[in-house]
C-alpha atoms as a PDB file:
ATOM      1  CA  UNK A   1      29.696  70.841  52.478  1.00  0.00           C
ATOM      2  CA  UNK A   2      32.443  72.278  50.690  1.00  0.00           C
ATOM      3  CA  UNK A   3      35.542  70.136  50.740  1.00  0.00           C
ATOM      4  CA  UNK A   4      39.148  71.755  50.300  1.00  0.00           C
ATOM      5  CA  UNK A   5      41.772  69.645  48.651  1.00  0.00           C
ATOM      6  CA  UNK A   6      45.397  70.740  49.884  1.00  0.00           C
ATOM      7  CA  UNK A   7      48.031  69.230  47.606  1.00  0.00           C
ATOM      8  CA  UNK A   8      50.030  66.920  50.028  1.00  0.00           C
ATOM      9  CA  UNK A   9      52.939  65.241  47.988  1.00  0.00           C
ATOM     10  CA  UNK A  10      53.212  62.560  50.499  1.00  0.00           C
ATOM     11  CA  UNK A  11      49.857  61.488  50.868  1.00  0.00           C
ATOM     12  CA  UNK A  12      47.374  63.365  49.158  1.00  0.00           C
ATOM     13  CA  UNK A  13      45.249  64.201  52.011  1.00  0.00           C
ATOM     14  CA  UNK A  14      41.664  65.483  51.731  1.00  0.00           C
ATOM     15  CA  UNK A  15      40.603  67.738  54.604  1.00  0.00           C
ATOM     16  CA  UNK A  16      37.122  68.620  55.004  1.00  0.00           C
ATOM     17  CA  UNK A  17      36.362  72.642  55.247  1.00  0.00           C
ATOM     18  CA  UNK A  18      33.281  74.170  56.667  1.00  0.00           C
ATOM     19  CA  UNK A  19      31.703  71.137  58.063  1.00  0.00           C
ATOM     20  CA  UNK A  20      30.329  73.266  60.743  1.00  0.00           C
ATOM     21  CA  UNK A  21      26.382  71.824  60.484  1.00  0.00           C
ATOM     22  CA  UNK A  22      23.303  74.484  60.487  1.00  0.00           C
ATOM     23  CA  UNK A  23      19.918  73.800  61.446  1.00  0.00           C
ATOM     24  CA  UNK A  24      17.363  74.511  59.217  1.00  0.00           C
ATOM     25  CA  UNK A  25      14.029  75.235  59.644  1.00  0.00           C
ATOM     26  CA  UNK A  26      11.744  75.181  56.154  1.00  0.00           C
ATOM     27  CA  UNK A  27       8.152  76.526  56.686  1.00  0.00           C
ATOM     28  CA  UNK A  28       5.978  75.238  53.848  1.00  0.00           C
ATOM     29  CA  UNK A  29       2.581  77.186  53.841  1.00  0.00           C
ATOM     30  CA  UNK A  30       0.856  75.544  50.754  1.00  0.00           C
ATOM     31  CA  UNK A  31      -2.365  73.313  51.819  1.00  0.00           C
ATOM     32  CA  UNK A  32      -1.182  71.176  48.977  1.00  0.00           C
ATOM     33  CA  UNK A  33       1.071  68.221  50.017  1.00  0.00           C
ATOM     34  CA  UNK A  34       3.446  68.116  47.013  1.00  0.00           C
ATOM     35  CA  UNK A  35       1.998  71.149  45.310  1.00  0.00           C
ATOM     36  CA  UNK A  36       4.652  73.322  43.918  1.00  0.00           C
ATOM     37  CA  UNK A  37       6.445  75.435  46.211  1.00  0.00           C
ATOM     38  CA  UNK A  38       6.218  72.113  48.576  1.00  0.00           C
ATOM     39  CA  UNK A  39       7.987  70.496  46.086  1.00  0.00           C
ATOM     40  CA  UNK A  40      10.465  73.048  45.885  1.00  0.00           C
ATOM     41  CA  UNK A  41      11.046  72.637  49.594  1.00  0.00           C
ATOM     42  CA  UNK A  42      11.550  68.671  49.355  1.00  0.00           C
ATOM     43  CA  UNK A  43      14.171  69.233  47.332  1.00  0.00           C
ATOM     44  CA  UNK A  44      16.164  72.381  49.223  1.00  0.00           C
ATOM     45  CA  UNK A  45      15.449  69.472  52.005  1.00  0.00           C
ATOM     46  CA  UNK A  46      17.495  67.153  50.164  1.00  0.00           C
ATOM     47  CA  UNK A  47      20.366  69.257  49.115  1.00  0.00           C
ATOM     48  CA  UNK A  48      20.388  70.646  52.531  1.00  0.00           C
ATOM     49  CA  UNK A  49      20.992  66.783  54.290  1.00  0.00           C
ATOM     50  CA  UNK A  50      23.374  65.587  51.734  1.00  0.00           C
ATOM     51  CA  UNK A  51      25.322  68.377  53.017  1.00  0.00           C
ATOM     52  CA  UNK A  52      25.164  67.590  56.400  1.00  0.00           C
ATOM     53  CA  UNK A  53      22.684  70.060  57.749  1.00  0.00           C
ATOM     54  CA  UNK A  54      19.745  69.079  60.460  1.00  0.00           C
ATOM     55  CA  UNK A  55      16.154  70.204  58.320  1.00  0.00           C
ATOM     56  CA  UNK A  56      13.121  70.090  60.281  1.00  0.00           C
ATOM     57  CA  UNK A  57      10.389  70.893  57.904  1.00  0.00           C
ATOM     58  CA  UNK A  58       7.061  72.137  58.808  1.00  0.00           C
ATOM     59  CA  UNK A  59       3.471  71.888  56.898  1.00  0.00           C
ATOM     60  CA  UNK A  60       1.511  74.867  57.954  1.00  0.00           C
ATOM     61  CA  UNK A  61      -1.614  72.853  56.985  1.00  0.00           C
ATOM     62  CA  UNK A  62      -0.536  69.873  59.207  1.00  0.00           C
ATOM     63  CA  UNK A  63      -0.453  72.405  62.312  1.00  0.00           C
ATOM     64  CA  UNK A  64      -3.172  73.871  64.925  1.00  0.00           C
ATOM     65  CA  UNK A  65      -2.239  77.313  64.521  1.00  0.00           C
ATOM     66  CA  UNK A  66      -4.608  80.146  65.467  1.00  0.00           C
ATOM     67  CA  UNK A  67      -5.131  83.628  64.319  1.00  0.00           C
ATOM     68  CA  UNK A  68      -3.933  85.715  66.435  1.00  0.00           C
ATOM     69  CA  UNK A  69      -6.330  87.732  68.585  1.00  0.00           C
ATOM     70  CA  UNK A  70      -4.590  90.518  68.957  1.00  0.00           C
ATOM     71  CA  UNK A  71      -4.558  90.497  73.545  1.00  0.00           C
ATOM     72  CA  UNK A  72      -1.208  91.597  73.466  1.00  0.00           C
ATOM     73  CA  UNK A  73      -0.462  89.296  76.476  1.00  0.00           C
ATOM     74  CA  UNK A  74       3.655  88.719  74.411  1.00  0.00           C
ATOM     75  CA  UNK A  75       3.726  92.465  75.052  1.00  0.00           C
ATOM     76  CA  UNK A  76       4.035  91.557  78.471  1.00  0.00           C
ATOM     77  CA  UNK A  77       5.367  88.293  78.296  1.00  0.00           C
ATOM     78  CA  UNK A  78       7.681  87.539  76.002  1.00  0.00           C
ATOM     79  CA  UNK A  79       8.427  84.579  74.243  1.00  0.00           C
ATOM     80  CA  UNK A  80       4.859  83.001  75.113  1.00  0.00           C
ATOM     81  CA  UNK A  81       1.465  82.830  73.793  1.00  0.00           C
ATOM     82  CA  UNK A  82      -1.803  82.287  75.480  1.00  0.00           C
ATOM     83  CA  UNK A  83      -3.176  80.299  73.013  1.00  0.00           C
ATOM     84  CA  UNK A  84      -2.549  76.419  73.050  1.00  0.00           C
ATOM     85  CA  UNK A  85      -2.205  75.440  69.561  1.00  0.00           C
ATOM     86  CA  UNK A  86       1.080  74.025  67.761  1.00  0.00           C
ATOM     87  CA  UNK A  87       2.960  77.521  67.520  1.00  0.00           C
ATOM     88  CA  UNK A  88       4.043  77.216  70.910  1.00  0.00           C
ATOM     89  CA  UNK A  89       6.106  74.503  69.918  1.00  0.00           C
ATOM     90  CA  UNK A  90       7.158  76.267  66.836  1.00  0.00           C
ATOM     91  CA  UNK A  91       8.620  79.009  68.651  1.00  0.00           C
ATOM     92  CA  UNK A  92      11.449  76.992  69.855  1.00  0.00           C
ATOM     93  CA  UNK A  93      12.279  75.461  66.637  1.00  0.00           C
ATOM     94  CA  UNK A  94      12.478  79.442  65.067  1.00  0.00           C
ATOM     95  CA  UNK A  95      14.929  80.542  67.987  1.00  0.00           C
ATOM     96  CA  UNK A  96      17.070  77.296  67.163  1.00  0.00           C
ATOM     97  CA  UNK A  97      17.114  77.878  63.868  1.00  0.00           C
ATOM     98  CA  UNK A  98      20.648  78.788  61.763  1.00  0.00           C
ATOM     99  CA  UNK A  99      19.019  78.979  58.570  1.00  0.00           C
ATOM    100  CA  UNK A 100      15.038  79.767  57.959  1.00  0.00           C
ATOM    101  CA  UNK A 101      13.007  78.990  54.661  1.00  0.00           C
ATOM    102  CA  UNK A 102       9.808  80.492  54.068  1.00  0.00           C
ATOM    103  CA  UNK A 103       7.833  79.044  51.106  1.00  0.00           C
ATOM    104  CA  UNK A 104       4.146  80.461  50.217  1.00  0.00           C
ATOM    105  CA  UNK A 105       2.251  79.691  46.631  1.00  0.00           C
ATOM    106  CA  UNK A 106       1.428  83.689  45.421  1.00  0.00           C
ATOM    107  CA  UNK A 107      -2.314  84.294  46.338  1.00  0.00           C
ATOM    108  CA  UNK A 108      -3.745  87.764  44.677  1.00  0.00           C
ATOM    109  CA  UNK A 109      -0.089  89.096  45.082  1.00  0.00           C
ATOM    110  CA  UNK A 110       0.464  88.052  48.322  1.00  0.00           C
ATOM    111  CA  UNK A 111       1.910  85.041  50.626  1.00  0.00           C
ATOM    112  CA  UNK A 112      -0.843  82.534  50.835  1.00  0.00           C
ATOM    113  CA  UNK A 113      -3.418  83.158  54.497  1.00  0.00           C
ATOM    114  CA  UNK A 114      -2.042  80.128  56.051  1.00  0.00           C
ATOM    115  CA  UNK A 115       1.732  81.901  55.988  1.00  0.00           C
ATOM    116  CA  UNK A 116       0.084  85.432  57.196  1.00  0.00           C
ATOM    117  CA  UNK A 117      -1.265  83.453  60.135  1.00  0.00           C
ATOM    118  CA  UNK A 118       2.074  81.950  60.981  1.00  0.00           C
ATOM    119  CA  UNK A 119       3.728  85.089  60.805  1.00  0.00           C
ATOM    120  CA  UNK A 120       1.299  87.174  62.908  1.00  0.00           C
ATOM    121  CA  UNK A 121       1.656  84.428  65.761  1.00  0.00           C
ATOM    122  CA  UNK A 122       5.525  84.877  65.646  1.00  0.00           C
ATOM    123  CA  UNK A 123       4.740  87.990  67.578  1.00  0.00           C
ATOM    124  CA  UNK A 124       5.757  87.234  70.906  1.00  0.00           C
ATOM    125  CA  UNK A 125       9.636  86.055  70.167  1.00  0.00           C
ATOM    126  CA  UNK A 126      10.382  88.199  67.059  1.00  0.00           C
ATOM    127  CA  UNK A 127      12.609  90.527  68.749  1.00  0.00           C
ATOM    128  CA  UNK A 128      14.494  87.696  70.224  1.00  0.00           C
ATOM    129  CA  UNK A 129      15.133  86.111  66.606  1.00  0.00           C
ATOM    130  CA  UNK A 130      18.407  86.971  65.556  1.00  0.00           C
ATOM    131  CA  UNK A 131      21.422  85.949  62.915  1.00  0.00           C
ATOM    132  CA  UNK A 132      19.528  84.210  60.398  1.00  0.00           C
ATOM    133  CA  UNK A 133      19.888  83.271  56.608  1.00  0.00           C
ATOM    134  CA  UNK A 134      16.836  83.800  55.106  1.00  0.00           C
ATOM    135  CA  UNK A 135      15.578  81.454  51.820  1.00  0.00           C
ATOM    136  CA  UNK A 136      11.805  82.101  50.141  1.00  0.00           C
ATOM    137  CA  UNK A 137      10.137  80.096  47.973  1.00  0.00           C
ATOM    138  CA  UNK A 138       7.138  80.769  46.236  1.00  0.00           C
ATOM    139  CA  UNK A 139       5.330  79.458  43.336  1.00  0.00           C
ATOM    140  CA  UNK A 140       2.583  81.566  41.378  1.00  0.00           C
ATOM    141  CA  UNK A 141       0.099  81.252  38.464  1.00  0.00           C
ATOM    142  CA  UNK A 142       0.950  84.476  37.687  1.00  0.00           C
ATOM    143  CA  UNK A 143       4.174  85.865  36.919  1.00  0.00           C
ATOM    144  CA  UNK A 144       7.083  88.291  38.124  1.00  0.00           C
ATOM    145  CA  UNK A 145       4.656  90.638  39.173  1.00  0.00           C
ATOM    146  CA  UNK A 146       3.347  89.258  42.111  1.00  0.00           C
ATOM    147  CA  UNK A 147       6.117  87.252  43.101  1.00  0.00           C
ATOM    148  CA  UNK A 148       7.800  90.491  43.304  1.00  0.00           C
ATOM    149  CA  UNK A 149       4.879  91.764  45.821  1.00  0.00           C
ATOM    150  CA  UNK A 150       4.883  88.682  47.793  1.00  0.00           C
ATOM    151  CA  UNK A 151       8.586  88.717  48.546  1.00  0.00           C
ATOM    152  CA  UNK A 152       8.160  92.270  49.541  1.00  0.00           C
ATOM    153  CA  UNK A 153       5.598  91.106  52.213  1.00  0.00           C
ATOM    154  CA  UNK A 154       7.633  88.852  53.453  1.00  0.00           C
ATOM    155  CA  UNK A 155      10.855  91.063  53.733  1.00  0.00           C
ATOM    156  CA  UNK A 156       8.690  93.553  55.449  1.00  0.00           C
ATOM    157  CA  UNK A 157       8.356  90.001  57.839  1.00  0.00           C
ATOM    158  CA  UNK A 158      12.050  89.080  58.076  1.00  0.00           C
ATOM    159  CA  UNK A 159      13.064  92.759  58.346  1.00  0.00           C
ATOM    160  CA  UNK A 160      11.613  92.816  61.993  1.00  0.00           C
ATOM    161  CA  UNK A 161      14.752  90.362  63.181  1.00  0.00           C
ATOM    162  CA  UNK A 162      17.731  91.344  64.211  1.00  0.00           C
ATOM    163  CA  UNK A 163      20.950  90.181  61.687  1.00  0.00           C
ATOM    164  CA  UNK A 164      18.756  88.689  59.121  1.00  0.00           C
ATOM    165  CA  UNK A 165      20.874  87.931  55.754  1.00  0.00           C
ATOM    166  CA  UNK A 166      18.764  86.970  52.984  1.00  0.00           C
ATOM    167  CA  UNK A 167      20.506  84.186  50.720  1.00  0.00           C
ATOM    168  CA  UNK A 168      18.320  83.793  47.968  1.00  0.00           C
ATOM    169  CA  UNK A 169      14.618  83.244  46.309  1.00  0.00           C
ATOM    170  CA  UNK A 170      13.712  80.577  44.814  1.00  0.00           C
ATOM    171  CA  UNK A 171      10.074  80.998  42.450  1.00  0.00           C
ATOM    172  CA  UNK A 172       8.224  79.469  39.793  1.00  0.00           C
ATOM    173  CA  UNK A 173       5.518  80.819  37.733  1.00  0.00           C
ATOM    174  CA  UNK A 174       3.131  80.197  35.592  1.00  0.00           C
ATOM    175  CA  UNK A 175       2.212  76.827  37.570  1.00  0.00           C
ATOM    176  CA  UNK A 176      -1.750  76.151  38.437  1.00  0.00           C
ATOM    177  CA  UNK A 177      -1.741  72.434  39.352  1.00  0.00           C
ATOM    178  CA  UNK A 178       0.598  70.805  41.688  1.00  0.00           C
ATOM    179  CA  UNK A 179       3.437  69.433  40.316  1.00  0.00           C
ATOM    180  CA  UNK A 180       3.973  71.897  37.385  1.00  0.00           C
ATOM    181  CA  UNK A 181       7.031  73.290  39.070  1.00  0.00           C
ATOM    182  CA  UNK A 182       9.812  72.913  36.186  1.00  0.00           C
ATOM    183  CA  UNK A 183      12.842  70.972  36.504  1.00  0.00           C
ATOM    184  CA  UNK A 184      15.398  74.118  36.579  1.00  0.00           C
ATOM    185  CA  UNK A 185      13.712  75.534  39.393  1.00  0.00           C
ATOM    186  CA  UNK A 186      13.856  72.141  41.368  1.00  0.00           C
ATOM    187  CA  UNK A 187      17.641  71.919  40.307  1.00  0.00           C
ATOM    188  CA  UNK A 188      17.814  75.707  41.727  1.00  0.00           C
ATOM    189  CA  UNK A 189      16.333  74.612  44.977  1.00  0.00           C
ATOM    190  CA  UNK A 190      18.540  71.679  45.414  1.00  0.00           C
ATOM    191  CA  UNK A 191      21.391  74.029  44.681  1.00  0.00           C
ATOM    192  CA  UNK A 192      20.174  76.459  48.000  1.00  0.00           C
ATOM    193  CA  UNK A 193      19.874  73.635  50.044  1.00  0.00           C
ATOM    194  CA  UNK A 194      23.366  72.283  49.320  1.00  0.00           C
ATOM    195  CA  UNK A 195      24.916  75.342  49.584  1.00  0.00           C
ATOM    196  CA  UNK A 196      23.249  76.801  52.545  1.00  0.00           C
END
């Protein structure tokens, strides 16, 4: 929250600016509680609620989420899914979202399979997603190279909304084991999350 201080000769008043509260959605896709780019979430998380903002994280892994089988049914009906797994639930927390975080390790240049899934069942609301600051986080063995490609796969996601501004990506490389993630890019994250 950024705080403005207005010079008040009588009593010095302090008047709090922006306090308008966002919810935020993070979407953590690693199967590795407290690997890296989880990590990296915790601590966006954290910044985020010290400055007053509702988080509601999510751990892909932790879900029943199907592929999707491509019936086409959200064609027709929109905003619903056949299937009965956990996205149905997800779909309102996307559509109440201010602020959405997407945070993949880099597989082979890409997001990770368990983010590809989520964002192939997003099908049936993604034209009624709208005005949203977009975060990604990733974390890769590898290095700018295909961090580069897996942000492009997931702007090639986000692009699909309507009034999607992207804020900022957060990424690590060179990590293999969880926890590796270094303490500048934790900082960074912390950073978003407060100022988001």
């Amino acid at each position: 929250m950024d705080l403005l201080l207005l010079d008040d000769a009588e009593n010095n008043d302090v008047f709090a600016a922006n306090s308008m509260s966002k919810n935020i959605l993070i979407v953590s896709a690693t199967p590795r509680k407290n690997g890296n780019s989880d990590l990296l979430c915790n601590e966006f998380m954290r910044g985020a609620e010290e400055a007053g903002h509702h988080v509601e994280k999510i751990r892909l892994s932790e879900k029943k989420i199907n592929y999707c089988t491509g019936c086409c049914t959200c064609v027709s009906k929109q905003g619903a899914c056949v299937q009965q797994d956990d996205m149905n639930g997800i779909f309102a927390m996307i559509l109440k979202a201010d602020v959405m975080v997407l945070a993949t390790p880099v597989y082979f240049h890409a997001m990770n399979g368990q983010m590809k899934t989520f964002i192939d069942r997003v099908c049936p609301i993604y034209t009624m997603v709208r005005a949203k600051e977009m975060y990604y986080i990733l974390s890769a063995a590898g290095g700018k190279m295909p961090v580069d490609k897996a942000v492009q796969s997931l702007r090639l996601f986000t692009e699909c909304f309507s009034g999607i501004k992207e804020k900022e990506t957060i990424a690590v490389t060179g990590v293999w084991d969880a926890g590796e993630v270094n303490k500048r890019a934790l900082e960074q994250a912390y950073a978003a999350g407060k100022n988001a």
